[in-house]
Protein backbone atom coordinates (compact mmCIF):
# COMPACT_ATOMS: atom_id res chain seq x y z
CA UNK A 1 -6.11 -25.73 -3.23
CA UNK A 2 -7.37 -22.10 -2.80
CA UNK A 3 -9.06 -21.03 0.53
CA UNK A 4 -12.47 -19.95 -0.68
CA UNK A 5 -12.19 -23.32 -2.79
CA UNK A 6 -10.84 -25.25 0.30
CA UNK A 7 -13.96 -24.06 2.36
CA UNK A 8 -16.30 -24.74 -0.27
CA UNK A 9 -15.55 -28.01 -0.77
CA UNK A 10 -15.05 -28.88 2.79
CA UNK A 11 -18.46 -27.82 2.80
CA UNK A 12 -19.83 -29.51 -0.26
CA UNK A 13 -18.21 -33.05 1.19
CA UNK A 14 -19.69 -32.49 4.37
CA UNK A 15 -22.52 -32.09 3.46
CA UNK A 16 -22.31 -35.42 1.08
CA UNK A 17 -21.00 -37.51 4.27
CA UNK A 18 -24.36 -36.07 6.58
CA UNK A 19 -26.53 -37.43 3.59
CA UNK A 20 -24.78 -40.73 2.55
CA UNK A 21 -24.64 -41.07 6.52
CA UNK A 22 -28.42 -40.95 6.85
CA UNK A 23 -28.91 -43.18 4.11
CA UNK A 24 -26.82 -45.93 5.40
CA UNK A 25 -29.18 -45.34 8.94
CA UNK A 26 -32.33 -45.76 7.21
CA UNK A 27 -31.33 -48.71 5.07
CA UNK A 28 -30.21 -50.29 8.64
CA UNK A 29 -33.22 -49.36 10.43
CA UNK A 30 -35.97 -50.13 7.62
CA UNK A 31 -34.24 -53.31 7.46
CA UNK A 32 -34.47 -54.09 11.12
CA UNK A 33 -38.21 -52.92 10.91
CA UNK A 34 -38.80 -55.30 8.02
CA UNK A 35 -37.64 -58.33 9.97
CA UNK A 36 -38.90 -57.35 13.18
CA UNK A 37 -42.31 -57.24 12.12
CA UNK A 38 -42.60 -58.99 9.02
CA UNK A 39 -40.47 -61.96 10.02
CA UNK A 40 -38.16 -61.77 7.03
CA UNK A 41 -35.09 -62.93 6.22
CA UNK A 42 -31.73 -60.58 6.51
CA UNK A 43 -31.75 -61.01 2.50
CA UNK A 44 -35.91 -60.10 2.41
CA UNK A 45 -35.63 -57.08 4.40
CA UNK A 46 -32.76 -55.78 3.19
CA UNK A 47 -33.98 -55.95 -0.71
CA UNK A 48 -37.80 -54.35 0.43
CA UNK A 49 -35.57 -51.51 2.32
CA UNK A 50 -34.21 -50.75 -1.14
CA UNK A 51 -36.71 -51.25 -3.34
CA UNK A 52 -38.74 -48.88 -0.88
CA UNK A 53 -36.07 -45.93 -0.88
CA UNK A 54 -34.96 -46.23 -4.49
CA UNK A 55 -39.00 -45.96 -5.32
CA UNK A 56 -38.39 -48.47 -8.37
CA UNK A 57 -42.29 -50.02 -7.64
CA UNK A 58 -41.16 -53.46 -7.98
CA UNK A 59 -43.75 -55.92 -5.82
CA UNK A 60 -43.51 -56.83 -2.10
CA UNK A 61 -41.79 -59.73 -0.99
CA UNK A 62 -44.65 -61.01 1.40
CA UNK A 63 -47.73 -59.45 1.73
CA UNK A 64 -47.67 -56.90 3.90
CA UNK A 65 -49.70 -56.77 7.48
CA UNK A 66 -51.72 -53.78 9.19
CA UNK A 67 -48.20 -52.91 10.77
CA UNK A 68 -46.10 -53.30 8.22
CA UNK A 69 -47.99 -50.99 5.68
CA UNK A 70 -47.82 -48.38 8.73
CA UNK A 71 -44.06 -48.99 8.98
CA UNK A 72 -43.43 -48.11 5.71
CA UNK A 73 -45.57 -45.67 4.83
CA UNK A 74 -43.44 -43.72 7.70
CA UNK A 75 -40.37 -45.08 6.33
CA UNK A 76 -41.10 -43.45 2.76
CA UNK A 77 -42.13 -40.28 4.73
CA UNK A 78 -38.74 -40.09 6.51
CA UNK A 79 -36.63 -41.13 2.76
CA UNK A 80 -38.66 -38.62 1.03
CA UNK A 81 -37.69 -35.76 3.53
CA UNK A 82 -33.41 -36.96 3.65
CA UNK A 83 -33.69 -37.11 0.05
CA UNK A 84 -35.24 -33.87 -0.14
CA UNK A 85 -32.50 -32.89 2.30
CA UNK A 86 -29.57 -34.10 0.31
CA UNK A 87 -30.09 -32.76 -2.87
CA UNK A 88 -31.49 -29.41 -1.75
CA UNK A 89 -27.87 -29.22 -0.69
CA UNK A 90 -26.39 -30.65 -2.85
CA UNK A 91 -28.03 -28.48 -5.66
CA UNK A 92 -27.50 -25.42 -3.31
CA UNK A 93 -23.50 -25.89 -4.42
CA UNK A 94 -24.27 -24.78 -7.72
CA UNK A 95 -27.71 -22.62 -7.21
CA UNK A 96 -26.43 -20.35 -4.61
CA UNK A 97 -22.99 -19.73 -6.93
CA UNK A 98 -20.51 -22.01 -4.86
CA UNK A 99 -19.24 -23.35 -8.80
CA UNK A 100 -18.80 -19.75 -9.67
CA UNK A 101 -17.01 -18.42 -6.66
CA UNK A 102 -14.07 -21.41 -7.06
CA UNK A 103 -14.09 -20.59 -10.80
CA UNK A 104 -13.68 -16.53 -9.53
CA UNK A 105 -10.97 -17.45 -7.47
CA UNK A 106 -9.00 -19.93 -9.88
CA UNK A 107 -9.22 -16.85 -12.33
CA UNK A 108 -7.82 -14.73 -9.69
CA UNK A 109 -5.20 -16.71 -8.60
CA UNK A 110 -4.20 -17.38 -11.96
CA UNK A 111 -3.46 -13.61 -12.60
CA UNK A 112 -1.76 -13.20 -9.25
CA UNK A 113 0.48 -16.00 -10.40
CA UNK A 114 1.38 -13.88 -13.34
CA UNK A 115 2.72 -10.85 -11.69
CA UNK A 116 6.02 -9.93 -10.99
CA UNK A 117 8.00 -7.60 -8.75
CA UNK A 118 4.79 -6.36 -6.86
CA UNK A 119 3.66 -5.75 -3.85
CA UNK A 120 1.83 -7.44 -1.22
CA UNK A 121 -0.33 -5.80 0.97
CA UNK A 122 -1.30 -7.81 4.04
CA UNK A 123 -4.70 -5.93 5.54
CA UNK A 124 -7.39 -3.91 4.03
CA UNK A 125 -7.83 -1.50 6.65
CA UNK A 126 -7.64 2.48 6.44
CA UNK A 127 -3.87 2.04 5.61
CA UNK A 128 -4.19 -0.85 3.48
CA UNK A 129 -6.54 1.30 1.31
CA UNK A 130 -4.60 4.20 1.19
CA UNK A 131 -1.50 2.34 0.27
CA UNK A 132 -3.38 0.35 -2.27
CA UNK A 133 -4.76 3.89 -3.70
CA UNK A 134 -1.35 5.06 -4.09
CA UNK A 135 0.03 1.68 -5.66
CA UNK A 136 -2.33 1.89 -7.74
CA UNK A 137 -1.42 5.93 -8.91
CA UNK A 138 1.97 5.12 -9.42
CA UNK A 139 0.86 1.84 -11.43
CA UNK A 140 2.67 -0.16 -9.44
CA UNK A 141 1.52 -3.59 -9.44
CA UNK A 142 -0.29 -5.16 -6.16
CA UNK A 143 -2.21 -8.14 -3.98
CA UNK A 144 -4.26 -7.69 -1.12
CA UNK A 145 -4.71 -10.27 1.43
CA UNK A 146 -7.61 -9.27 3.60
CA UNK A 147 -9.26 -12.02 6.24
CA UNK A 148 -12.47 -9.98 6.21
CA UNK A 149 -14.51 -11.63 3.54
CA UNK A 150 -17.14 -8.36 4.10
CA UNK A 151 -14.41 -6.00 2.02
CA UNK A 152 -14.67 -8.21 -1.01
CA UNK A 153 -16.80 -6.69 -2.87
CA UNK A 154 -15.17 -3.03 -2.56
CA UNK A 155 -12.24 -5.21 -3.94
CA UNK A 156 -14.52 -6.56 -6.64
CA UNK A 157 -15.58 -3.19 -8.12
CA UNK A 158 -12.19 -1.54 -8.14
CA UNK A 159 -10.53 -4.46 -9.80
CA UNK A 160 -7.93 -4.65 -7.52
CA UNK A 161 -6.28 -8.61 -7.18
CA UNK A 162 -6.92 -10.24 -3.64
CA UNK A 163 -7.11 -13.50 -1.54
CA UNK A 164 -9.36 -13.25 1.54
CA UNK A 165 -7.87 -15.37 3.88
CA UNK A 166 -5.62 -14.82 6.70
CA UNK A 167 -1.94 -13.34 6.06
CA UNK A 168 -0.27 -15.12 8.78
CA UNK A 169 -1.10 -18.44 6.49
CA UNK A 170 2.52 -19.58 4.69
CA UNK A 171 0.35 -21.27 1.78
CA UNK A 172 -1.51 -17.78 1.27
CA UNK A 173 1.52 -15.93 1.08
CA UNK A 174 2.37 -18.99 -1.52
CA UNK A 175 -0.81 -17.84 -3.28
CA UNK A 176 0.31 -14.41 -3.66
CA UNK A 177 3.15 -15.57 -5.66
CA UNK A 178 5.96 -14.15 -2.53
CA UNK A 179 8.67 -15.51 -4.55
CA UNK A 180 8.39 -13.30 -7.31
CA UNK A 181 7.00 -9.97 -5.21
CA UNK A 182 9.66 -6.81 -4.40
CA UNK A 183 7.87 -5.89 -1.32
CA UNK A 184 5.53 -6.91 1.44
CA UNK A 185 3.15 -4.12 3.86
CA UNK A 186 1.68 -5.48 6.51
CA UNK A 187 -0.68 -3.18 7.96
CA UNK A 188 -2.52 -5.52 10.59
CA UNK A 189 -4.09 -4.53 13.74
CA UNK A 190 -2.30 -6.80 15.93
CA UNK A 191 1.22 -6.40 16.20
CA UNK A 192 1.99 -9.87 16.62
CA UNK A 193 0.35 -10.55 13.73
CA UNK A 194 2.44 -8.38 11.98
CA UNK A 195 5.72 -9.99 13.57
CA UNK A 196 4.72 -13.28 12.31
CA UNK A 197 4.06 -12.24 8.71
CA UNK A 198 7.26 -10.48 8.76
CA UNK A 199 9.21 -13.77 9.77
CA UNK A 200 7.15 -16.22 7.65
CA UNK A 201 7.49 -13.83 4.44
CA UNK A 202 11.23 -13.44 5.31
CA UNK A 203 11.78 -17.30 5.25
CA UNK A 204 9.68 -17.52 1.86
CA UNK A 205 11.56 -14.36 0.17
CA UNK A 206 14.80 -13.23 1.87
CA UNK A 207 15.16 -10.58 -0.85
CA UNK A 208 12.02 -8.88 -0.12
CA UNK A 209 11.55 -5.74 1.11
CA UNK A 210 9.21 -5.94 4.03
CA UNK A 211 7.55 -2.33 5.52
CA UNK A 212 5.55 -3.34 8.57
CA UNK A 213 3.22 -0.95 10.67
CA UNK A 214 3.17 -1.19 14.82
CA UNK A 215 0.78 0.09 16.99
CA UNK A 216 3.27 0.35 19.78
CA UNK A 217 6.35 1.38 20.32
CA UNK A 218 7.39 -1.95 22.04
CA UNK A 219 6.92 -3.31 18.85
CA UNK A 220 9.50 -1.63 17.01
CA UNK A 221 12.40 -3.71 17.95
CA UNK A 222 10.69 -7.26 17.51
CA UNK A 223 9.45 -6.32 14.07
CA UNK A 224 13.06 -5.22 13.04
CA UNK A 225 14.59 -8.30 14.21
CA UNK A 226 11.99 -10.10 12.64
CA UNK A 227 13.22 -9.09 8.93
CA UNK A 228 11.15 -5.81 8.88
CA UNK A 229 13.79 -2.75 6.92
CA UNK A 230 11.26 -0.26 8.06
CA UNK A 231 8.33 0.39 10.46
CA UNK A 232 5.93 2.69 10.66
CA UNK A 233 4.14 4.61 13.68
CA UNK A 234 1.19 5.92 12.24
CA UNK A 235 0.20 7.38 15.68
CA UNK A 236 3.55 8.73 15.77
CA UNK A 237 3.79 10.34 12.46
CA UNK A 238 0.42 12.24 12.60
CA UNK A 239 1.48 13.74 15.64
CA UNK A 240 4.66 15.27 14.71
CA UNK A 241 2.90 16.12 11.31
CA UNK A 242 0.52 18.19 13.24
CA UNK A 243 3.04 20.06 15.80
CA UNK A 244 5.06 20.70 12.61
CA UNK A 245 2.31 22.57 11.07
CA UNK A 246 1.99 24.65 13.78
CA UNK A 247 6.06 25.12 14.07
CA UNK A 248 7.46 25.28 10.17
CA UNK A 249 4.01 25.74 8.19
CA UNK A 250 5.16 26.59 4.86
CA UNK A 251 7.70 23.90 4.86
CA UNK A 252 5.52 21.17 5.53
CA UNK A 253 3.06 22.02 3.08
CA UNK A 254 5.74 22.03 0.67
CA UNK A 255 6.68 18.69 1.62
CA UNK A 256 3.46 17.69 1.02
CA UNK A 257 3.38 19.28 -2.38
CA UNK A 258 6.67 16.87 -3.37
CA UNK A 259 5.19 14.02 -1.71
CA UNK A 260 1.46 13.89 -1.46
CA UNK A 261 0.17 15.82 -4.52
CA UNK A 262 3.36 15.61 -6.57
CA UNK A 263 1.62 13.26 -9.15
CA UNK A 264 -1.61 15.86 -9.33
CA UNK A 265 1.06 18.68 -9.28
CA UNK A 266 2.87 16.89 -12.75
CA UNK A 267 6.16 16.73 -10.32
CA UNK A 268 7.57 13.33 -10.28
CA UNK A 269 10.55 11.69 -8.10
CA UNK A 270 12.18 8.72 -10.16
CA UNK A 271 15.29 6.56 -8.99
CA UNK A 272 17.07 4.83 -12.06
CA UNK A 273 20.30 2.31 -11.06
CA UNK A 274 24.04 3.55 -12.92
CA UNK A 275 23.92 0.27 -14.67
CA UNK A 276 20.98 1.62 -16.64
CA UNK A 277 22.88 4.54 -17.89
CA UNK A 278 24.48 4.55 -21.84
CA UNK A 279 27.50 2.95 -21.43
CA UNK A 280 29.53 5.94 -22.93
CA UNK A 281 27.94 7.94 -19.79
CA UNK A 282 28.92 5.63 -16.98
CA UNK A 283 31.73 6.36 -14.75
CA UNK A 284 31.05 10.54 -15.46
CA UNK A 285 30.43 12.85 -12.64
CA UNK A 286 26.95 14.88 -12.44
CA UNK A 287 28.59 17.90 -13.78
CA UNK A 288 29.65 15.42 -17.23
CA UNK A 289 26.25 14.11 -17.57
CA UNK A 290 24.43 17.14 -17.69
CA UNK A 291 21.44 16.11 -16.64
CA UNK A 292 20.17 19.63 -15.80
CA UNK A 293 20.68 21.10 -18.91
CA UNK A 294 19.97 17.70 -21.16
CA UNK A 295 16.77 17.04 -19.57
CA UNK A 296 15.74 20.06 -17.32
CA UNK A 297 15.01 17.48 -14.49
CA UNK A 298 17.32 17.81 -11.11
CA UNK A 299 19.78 15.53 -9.22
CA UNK A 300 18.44 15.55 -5.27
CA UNK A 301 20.19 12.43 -4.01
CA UNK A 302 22.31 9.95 -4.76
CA UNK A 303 21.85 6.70 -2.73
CA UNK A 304 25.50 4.50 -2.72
CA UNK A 305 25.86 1.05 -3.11
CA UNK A 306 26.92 0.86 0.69
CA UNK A 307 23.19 2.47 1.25
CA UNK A 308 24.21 5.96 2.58
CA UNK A 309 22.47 9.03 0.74
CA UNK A 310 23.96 12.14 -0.43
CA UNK A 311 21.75 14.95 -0.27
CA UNK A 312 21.78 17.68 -2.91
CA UNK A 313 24.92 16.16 -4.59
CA UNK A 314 28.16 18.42 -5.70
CA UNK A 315 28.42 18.70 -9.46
CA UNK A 316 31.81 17.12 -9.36
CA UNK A 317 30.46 13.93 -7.45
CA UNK A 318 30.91 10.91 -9.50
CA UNK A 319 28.34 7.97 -10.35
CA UNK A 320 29.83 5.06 -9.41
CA UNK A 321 28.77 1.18 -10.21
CA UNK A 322 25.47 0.04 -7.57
CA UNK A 323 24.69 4.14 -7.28
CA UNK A 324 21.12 5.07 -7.68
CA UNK A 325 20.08 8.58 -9.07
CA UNK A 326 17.02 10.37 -7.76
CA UNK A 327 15.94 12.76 -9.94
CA UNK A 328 12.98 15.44 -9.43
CA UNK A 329 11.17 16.61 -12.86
CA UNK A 330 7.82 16.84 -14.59
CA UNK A 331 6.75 13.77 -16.62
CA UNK A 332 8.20 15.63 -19.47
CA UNK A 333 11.85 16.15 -18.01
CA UNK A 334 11.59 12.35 -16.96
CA UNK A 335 10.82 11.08 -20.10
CA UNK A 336 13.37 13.04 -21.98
CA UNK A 337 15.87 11.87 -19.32
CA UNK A 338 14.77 7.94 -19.90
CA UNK A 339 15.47 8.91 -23.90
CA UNK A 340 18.71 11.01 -23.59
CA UNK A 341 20.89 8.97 -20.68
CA UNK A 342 19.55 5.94 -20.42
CA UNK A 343 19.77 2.64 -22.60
């Protein structure tokens, strides 16, 4: 079951048990009423307690006295007002668009259950947005999990897929199809929060990559050892962003150029594995390939299937099987790359 369905229907049976409840009381005390001051029998009172709820207008028993036409015209009064009760709630499950938000969410759901290597991003806060933003330039495929139900609607209207709900919740996680994600942010407030989503979507997904944000430095250590490859210090960055601006200027905003605006710029940075390579071009050093004059797009790094990086890699260097290539180009370059080299 889904959380917005699971609280809905919690709700809706609740709400069912409070009326059926006050029902069974009335039946009770209209009967006790009946054959306290009408002197009938357990089978009498019980049938004129019914007949008077259901409103059917079948005929009294016994004729009724003074005190017994008072008694139930009061005991009409009080069915008429839980009846009115009951289904005015009961009716408010479908009025008030309870049937529509469980059919919103199913649909939901269902299309989170359909994605595959995405990313989920735990929080909806300023970073959650801005990563979401990004995710969302690069077309990379995404979830939000966000407890506050307030941000919904900003969801709504840009489309993006979401569960509101909280992230530390295993069978939420479940809902955001963890299995099948690449990656997990988790851009909570609370750092313990954050260590616990680490560990539970570690346990679900021990291939995932999980980025986790701290607001402390204590933090640090517990989210790595919780499963975390790499956390962030936002704090921590802006600072040294700042006193770098004041120190190396020019640099920085070139940095920024590659990294922030590349996109808006038409520069792109794309990493492509050596098994995807033509198989005629595999085992060939950077000089071999070409790339430079095939494609016009540049060799920056090469990232080894141990995990080290080299940096602005020799010509003579040679792509070896689990290498990645990072390349730096404009969509053009990139796409005649993916055509040229690649299978």
């Amino acid at each position: 079951m889904y959380p917005l369905a699971v609280r809905l229907v919690l709700d809706f049976l609740r709400t069912l048990r409070i009326t059926i409840l006050l029902l069974i009381s009335v039946v009770i005390i209209g009967t006790i009423g009946y054959m306290l001051i009408e002197d009938y029998t357990l089978n009498e009172a019980l049938y004129m307690s019914i007949i008077t709820i259901s409103t059917v207008g079948f005929g009294e028993v016994k004729p009724l006295s003074p005190e017994g036409r008072i008694f139930t015209i009061l005991f009409i009064i009080t069915n008429f007002g839980i009846f009115t009760y009951g289904v005015s709630n009961l009716t408010a499950f479908f009025v008030e668009g309870n049937a529509r938000k469980l059919i919103k969410e199913y649909r939901m759901v269902r299309k989170i259950e359909q994605l595959q290597q995405h990313t989920i991003i735990c929080g909806f806060g300023r970073n959650g947005k801005a990563i979401c933003s990004e995710l969302q330039r690069r077309n990379e495929p995404f979830v939000v999990i966000e407890n506050n139900a307030a941000v919904e609607e900003e969801l709504a209207e840009r489309r993006w897929l979401y569960l509101i709900g909280d992230a530390t919740d295993e069978n939420l996680l479940r809902l955001a199809n963890i299995q099948k994600a690449k990656a997990l942010i988790t851009t909570l407030p609370n750092d313990a929060d954050n260590v616990f989503v680490v560990l539970t979507a570690k346990e679900l997904n021990p291939k995932l990559r999980i980025i986790s944000r701290a607001s402390k430095e204590s933090a640090l250590s517990k989210l790595k050892i919780a499963g975390a490859h790499h956390v962030i210090l936002p704090e921590h960055i802006g600072g040294v962003h700042m006193a770098q601006l004041v120190s190396q200027p020019d640099i920085v905003e070139f940095i920024n150029l590659l990294t922030g605006d590349s996109v808006r710029e038409g520069i792109f940075f794309e990493e492509f594995r050596y098994e995807r390579l033509k198989q005629e071009l595999q085992g060939k050093s950077i000089r071999q390939l070409n790339i430079r004059g095939r494609t016009g797009a540049n060799v920056i790094g090469i990232k080894k299937a141990n995990g080290t990086y080299i940096i602005n890699p020799d010509p003579d260097v040679t792509i070896e099987p689990g290498d990645k290539l990072i390349l730096l180009g404009n969509e053009e370059q990139i796409l005649r790359f993916k055509q040229t080299l690649l299978e």
